[in-house]
C-alpha atoms as a PDB file:
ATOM      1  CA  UNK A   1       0.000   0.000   0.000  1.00  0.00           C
ATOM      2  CA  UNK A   2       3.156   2.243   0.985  1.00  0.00           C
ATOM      3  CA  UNK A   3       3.529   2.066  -2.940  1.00  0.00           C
ATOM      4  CA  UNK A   4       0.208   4.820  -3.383  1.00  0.00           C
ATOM      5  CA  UNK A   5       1.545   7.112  -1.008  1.00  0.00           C
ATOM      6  CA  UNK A   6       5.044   7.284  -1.143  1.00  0.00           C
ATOM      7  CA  UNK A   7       7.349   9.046  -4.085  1.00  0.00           C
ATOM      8  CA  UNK A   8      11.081   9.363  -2.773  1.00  0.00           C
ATOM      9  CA  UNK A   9      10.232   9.365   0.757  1.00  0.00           C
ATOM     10  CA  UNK A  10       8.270  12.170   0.593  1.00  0.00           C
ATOM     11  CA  UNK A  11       4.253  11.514   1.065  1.00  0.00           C
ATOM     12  CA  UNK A  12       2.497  11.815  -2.257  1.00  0.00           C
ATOM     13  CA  UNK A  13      -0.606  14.196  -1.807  1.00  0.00           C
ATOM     14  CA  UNK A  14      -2.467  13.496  -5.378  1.00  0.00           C
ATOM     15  CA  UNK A  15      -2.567   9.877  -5.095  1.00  0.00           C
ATOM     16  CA  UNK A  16      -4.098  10.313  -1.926  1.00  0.00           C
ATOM     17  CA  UNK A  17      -6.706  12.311  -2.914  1.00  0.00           C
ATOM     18  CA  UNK A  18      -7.278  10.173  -5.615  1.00  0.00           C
ATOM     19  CA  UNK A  19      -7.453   7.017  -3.380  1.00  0.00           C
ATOM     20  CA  UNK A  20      -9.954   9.211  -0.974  1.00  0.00           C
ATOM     21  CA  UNK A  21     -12.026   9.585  -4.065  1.00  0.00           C
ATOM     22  CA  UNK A  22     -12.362   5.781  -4.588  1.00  0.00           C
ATOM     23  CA  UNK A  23     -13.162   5.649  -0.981  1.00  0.00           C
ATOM     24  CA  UNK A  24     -16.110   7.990  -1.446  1.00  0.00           C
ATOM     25  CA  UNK A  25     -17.818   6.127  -3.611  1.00  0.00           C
ATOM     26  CA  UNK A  26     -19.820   3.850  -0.999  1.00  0.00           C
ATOM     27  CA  UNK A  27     -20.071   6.432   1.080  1.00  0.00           C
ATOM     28  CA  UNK A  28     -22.128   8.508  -1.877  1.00  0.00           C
ATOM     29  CA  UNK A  29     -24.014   5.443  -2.676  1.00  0.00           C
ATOM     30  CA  UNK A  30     -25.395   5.572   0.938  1.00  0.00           C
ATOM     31  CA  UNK A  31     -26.241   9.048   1.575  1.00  0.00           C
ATOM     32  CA  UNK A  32     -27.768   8.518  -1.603  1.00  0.00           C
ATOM     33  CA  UNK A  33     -30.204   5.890  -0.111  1.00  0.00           C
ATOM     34  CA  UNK A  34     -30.602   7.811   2.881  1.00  0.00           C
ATOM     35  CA  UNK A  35     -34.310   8.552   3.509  1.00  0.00           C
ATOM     36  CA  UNK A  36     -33.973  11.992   4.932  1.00  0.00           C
ATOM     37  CA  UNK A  37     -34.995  15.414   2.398  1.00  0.00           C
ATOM     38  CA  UNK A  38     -31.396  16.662   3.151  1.00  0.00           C
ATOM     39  CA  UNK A  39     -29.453  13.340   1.192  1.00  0.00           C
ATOM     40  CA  UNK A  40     -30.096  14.375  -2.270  1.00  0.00           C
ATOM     41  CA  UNK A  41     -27.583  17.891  -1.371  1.00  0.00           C
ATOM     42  CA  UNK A  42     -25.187  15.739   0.938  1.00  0.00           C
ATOM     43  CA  UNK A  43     -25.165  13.352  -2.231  1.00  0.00           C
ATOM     44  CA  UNK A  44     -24.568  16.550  -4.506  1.00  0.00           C
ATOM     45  CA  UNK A  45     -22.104  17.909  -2.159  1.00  0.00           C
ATOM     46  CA  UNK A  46     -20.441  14.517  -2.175  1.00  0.00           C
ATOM     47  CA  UNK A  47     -19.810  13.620  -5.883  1.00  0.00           C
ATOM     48  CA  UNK A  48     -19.006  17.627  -5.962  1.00  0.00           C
ATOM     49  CA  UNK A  49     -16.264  17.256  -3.346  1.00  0.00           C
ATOM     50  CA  UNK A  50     -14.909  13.996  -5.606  1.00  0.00           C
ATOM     51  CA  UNK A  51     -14.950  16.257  -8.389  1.00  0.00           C
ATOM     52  CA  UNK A  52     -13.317  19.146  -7.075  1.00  0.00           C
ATOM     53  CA  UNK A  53     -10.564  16.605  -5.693  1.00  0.00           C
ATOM     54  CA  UNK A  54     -10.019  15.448  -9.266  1.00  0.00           C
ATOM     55  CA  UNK A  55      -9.315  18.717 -10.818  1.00  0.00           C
ATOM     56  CA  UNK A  56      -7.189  19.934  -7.492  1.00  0.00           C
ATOM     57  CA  UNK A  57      -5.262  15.653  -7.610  1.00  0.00           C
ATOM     58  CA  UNK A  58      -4.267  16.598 -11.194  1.00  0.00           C
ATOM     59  CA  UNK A  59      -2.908  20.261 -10.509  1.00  0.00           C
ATOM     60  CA  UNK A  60      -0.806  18.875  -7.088  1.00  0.00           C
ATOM     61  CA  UNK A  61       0.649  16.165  -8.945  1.00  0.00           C
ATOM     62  CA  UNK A  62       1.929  18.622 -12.475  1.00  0.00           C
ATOM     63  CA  UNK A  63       2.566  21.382  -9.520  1.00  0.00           C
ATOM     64  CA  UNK A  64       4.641  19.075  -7.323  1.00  0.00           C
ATOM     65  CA  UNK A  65       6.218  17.366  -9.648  1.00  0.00           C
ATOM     66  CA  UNK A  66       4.225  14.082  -8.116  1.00  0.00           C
ATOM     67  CA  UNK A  67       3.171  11.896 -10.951  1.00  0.00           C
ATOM     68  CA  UNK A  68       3.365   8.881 -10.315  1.00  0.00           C
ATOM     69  CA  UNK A  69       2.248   5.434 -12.623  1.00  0.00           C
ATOM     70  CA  UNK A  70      -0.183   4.352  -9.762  1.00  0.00           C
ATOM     71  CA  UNK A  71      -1.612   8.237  -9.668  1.00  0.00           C
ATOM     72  CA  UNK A  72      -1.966   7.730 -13.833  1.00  0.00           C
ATOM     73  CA  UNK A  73      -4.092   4.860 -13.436  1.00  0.00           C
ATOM     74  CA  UNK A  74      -5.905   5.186 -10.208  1.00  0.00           C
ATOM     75  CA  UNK A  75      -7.087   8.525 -11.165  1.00  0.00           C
ATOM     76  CA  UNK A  76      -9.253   7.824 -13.971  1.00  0.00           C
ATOM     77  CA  UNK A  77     -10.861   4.849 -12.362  1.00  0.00           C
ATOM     78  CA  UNK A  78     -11.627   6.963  -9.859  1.00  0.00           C
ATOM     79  CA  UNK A  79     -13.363   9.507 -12.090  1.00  0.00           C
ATOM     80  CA  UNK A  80     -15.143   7.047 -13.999  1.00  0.00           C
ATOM     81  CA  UNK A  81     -16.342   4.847 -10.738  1.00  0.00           C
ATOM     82  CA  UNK A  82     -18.113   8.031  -9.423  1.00  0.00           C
ATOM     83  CA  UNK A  83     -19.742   9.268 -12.772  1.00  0.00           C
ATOM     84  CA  UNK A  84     -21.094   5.714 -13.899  1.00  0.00           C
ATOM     85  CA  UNK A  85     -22.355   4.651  -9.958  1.00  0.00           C
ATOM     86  CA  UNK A  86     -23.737   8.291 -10.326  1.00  0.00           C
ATOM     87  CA  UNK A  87     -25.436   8.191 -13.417  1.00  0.00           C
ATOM     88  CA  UNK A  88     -26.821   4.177 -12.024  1.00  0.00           C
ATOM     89  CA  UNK A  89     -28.165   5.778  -9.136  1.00  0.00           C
ATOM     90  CA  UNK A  90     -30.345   8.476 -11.256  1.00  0.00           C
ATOM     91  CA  UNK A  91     -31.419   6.732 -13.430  1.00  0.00           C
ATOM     92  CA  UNK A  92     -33.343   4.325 -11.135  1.00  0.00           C
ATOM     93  CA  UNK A  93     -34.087   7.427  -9.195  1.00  0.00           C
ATOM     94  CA  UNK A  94     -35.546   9.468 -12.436  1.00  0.00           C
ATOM     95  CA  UNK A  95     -36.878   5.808 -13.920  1.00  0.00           C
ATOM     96  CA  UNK A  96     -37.217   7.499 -17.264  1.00  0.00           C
ATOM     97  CA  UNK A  97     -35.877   6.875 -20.540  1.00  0.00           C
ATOM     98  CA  UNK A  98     -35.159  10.904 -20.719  1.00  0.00           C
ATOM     99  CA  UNK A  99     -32.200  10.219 -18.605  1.00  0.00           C
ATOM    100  CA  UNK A 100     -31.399   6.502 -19.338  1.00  0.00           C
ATOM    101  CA  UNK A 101     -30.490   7.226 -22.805  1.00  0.00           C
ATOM    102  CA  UNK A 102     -27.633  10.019 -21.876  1.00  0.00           C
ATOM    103  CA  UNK A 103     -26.317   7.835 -19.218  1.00  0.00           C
ATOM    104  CA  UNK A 104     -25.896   4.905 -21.359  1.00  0.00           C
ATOM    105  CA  UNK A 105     -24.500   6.927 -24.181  1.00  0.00           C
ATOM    106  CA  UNK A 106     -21.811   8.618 -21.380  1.00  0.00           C
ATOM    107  CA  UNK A 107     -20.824   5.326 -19.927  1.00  0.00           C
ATOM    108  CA  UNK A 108     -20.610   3.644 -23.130  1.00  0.00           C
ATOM    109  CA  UNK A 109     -18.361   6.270 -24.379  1.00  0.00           C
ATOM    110  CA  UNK A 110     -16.368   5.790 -21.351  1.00  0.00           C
ATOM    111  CA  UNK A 111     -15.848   2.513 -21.978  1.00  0.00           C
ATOM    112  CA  UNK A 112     -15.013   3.035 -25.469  1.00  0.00           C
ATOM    113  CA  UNK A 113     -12.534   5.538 -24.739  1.00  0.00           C
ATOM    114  CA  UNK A 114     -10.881   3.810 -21.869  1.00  0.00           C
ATOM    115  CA  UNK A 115     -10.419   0.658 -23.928  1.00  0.00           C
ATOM    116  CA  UNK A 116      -9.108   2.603 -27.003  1.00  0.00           C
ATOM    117  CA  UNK A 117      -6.422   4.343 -24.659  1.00  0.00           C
ATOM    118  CA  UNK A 118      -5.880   0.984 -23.041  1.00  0.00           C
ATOM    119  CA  UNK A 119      -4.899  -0.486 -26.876  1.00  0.00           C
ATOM    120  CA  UNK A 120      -3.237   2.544 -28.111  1.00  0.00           C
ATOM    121  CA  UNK A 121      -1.043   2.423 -24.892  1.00  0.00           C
ATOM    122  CA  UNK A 122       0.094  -1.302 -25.570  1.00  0.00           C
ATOM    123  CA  UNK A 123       0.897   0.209 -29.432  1.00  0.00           C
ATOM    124  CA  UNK A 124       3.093   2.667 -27.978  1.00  0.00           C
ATOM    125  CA  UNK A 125       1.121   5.758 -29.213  1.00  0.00           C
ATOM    126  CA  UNK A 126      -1.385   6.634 -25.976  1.00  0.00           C
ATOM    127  CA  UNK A 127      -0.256  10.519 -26.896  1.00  0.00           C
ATOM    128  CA  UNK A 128      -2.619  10.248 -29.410  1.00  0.00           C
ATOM    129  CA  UNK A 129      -5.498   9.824 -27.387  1.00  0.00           C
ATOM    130  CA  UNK A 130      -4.266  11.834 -24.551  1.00  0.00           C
ATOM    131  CA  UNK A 131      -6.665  13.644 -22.716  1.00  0.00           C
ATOM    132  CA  UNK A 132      -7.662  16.979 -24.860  1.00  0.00           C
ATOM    133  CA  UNK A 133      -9.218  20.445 -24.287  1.00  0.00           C
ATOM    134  CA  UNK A 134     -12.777  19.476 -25.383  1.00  0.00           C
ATOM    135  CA  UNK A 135     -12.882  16.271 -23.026  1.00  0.00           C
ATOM    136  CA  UNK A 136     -12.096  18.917 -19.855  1.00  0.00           C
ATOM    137  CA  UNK A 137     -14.818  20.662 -21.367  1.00  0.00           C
ATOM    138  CA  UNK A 138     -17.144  17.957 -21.576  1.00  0.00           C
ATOM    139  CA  UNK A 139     -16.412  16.286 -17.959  1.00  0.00           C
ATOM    140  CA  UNK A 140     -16.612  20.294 -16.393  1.00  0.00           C
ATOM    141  CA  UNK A 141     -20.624  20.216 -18.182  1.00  0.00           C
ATOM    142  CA  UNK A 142     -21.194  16.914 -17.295  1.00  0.00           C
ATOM    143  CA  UNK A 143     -19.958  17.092 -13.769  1.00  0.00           C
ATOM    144  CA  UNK A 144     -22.376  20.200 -13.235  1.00  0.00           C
ATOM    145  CA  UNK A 145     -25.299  18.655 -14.588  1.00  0.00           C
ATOM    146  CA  UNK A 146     -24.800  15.184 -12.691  1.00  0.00           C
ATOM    147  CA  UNK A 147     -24.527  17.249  -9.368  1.00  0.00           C
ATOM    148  CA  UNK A 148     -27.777  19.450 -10.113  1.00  0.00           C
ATOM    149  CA  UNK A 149     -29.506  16.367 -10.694  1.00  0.00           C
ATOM    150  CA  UNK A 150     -28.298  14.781  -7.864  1.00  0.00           C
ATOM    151  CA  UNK A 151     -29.086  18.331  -5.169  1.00  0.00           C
ATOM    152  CA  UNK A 152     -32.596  17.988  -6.428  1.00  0.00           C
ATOM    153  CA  UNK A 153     -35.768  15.264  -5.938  1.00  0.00           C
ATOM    154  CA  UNK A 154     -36.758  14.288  -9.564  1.00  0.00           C
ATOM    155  CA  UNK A 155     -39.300  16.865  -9.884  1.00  0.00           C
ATOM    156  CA  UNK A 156     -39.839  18.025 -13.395  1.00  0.00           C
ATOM    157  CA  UNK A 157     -41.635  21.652 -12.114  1.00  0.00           C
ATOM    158  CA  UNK A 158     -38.261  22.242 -10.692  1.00  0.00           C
ATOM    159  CA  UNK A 159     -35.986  24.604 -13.098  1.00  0.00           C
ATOM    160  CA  UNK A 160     -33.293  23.226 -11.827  1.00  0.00           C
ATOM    161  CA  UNK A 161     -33.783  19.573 -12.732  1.00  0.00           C
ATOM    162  CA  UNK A 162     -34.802  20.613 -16.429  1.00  0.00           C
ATOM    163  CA  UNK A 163     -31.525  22.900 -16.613  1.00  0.00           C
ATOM    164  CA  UNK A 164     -29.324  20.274 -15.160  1.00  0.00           C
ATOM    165  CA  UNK A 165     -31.004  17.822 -17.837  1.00  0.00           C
ATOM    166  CA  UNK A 166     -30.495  20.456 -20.532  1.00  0.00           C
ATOM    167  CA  UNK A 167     -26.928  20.063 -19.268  1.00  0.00           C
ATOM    168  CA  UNK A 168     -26.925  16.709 -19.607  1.00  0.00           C
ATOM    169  CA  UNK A 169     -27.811  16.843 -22.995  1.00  0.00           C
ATOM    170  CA  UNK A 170     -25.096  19.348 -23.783  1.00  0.00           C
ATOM    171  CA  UNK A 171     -22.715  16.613 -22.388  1.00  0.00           C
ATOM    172  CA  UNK A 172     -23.825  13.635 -24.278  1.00  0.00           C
ATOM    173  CA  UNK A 173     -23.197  15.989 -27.582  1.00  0.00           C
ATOM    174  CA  UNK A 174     -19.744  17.270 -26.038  1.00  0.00           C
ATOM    175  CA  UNK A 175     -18.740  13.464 -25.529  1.00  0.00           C
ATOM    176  CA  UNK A 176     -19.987  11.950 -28.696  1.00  0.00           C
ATOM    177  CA  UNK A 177     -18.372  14.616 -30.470  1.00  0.00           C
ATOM    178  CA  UNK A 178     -14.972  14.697 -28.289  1.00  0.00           C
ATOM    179  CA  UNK A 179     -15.418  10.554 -28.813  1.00  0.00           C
ATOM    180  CA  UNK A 180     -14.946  10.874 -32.574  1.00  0.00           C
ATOM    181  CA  UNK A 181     -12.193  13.260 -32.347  1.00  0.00           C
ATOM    182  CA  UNK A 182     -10.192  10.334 -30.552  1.00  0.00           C
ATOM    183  CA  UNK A 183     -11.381   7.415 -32.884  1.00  0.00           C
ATOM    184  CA  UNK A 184      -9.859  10.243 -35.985  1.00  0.00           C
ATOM    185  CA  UNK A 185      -6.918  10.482 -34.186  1.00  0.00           C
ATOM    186  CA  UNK A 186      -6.832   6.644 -33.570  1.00  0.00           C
ATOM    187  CA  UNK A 187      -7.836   5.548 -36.635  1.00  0.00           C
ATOM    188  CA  UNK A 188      -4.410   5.603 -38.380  1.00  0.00           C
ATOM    189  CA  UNK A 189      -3.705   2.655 -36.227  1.00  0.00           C
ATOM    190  CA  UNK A 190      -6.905   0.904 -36.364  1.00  0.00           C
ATOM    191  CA  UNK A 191      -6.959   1.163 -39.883  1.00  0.00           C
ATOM    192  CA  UNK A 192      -3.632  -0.187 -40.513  1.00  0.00           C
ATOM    193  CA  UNK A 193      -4.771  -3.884 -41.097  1.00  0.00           C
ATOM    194  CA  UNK A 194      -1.864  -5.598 -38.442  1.00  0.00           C
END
């Protein structure tokens, strides 16, 4: 374990915040549950936290020079665990095919995406499916429109709910789009018949 923590003696501050973010996971899941008004903000506030963590992991570990393999793939597991156990949890909540569709196109794309950049890594050229400008955008939109739908009973009078969906909807075009832009960039490879 000393292995997630550790980086030349010193005690590595990302991949601990990173490892506290797979910890919160359960812990959302049952405030989530809880049957008390108040859960559906502690359950906002929650997956907030884990997102704010994310962004704050990632500048620690370029700031302190910190990066570390374990960080590089703990970290997006992370992210991924709490969006897709997220998205689960609303769409049983919501029960409506409004939401189900967006949340199986996001976590389908994730999947895709993950696995590509899995493959590409293993053919030596993950820099071409690094991480780009539009996905930050895309996981900023979808990360605000998760949380509003999680701060909020599924109550379609509420403008929140139909903003955060709105949101949601802006996200599923941000990822399919920000999807193809990594299968272009991939395709060179997958194309080349070996």
């Amino acid at each position: 374990m000393s292995i997630l923590f550790q980086k030349n003696n010193r005690l590595n501050i990302p991949n601990v915040l990173t490892v506290g973010r797979i910890a919160l996971v359960p812990v959302f899941v049952i405030i989530f549950y809880l049957p008390f008004e108040w859960s559906y903000f502690a359950s906002a506030f929650v997956f907030a936290i884990a997102g704010i963590s994310d962004w704050f992991d990632g500048y620690l570990a370029r700031k302190l020079q910190q990066s570390t393999r374990v960080g590089a793939f703990l970290d997006p597991v992370a992210d991924k665990l709490m969006v897709v156990v997220s998205l689960v949890l609303l769409v049983e909540a919501h029960a409506t095919t409004w939401l189900a569709v967006p949340a199986f196109i996001i976590i389908a794309r994730e999947v895709a995406v993950s696995a590509l950049r899995e493959w590409m890594a293993e053919s030596g050229n993950s820099t071409r499916v690094s991480v780009s400008h539009l996905g930050k955008v895309k996981t900023v939109v979808q990360m605000v429109a998760i949380a509003g739908l999680l701060g909020n009973p599924p109550d379609y009078t509420l403008h929140l709910v139909l903003a955060s969906y709105a949101l949601l909807y802006v996200a599923v075009g941000l990822t399919i789009w920000s999807m193809f832009i990594y299968l272009k960039a991939a395709w060179p490879e997958l194309s080349s018949g070996e």
